[in-house]
Protein backbone atom coordinates (compact mmCIF):
# COMPACT_ATOMS: atom_id res chain seq x y z
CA UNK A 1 4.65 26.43 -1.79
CA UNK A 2 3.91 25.67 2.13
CA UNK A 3 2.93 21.93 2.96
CA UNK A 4 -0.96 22.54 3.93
CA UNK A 5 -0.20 21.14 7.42
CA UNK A 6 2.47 23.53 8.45
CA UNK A 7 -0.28 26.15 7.30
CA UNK A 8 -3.09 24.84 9.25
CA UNK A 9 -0.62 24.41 12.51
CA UNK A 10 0.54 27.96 11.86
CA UNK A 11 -3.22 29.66 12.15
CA UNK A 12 -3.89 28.12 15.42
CA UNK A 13 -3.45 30.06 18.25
CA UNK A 14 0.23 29.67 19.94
CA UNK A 15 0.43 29.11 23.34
CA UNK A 16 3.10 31.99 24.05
CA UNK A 17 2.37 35.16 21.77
CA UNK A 18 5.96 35.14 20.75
CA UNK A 19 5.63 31.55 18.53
CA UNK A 20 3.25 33.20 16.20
CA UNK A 21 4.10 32.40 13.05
CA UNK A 22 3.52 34.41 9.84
CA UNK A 23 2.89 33.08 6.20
CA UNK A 24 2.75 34.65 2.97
CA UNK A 25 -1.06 34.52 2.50
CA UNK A 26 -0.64 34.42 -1.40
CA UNK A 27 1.44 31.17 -1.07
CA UNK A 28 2.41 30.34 2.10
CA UNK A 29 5.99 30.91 2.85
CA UNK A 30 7.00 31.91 6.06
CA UNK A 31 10.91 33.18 5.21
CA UNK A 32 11.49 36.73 3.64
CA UNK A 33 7.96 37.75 5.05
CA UNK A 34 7.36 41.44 5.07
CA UNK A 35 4.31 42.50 7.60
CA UNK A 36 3.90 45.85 6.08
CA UNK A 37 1.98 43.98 2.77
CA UNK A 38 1.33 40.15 4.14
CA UNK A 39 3.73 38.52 1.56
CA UNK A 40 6.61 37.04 0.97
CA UNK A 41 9.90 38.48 -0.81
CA UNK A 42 9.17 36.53 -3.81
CA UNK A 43 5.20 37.11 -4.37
CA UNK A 44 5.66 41.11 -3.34
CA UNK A 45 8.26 41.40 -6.26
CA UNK A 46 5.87 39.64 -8.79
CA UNK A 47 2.87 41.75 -7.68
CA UNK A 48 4.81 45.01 -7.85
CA UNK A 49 6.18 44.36 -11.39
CA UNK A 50 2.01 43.72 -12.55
CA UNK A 51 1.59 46.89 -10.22
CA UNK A 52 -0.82 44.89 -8.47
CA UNK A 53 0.19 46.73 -5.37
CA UNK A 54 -1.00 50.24 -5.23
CA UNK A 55 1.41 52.82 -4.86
CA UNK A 56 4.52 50.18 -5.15
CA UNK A 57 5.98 50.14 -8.32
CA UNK A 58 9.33 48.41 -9.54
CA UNK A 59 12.12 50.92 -10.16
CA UNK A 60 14.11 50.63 -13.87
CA UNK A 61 16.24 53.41 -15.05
């Protein structure tokens, strides 16, 4: 979980366009972020395994 300072400093607007910085919106986290959903490594894998996510679904074989 994201201190809530480093989450309010990353929604303003940047001075350059390049130091925007992107969070995880479920919890924050700015490593391991994938843009294609808006979360982090760790919160995509636990929605995909509830199939929260449509059309994602964890592989098992």
């Amino acid at each position: 979980m994201a201190r809530k300072a480093l989450i309010a400093k990353a929604k303003k607007k940047p001075k350059y366009s390049t130091r925007v910085i992107r969070r995880c919106w479920r919890c924050g986290r700015n490593h391991g972020y994938m843009r294609d959903f808006g979360l982090c490594r760790i919160c995509f894998r636990e929605l995909a395994s509830n199939t929260d996510i449509p059309g994602i679904t964890k592989s098992s074989w």
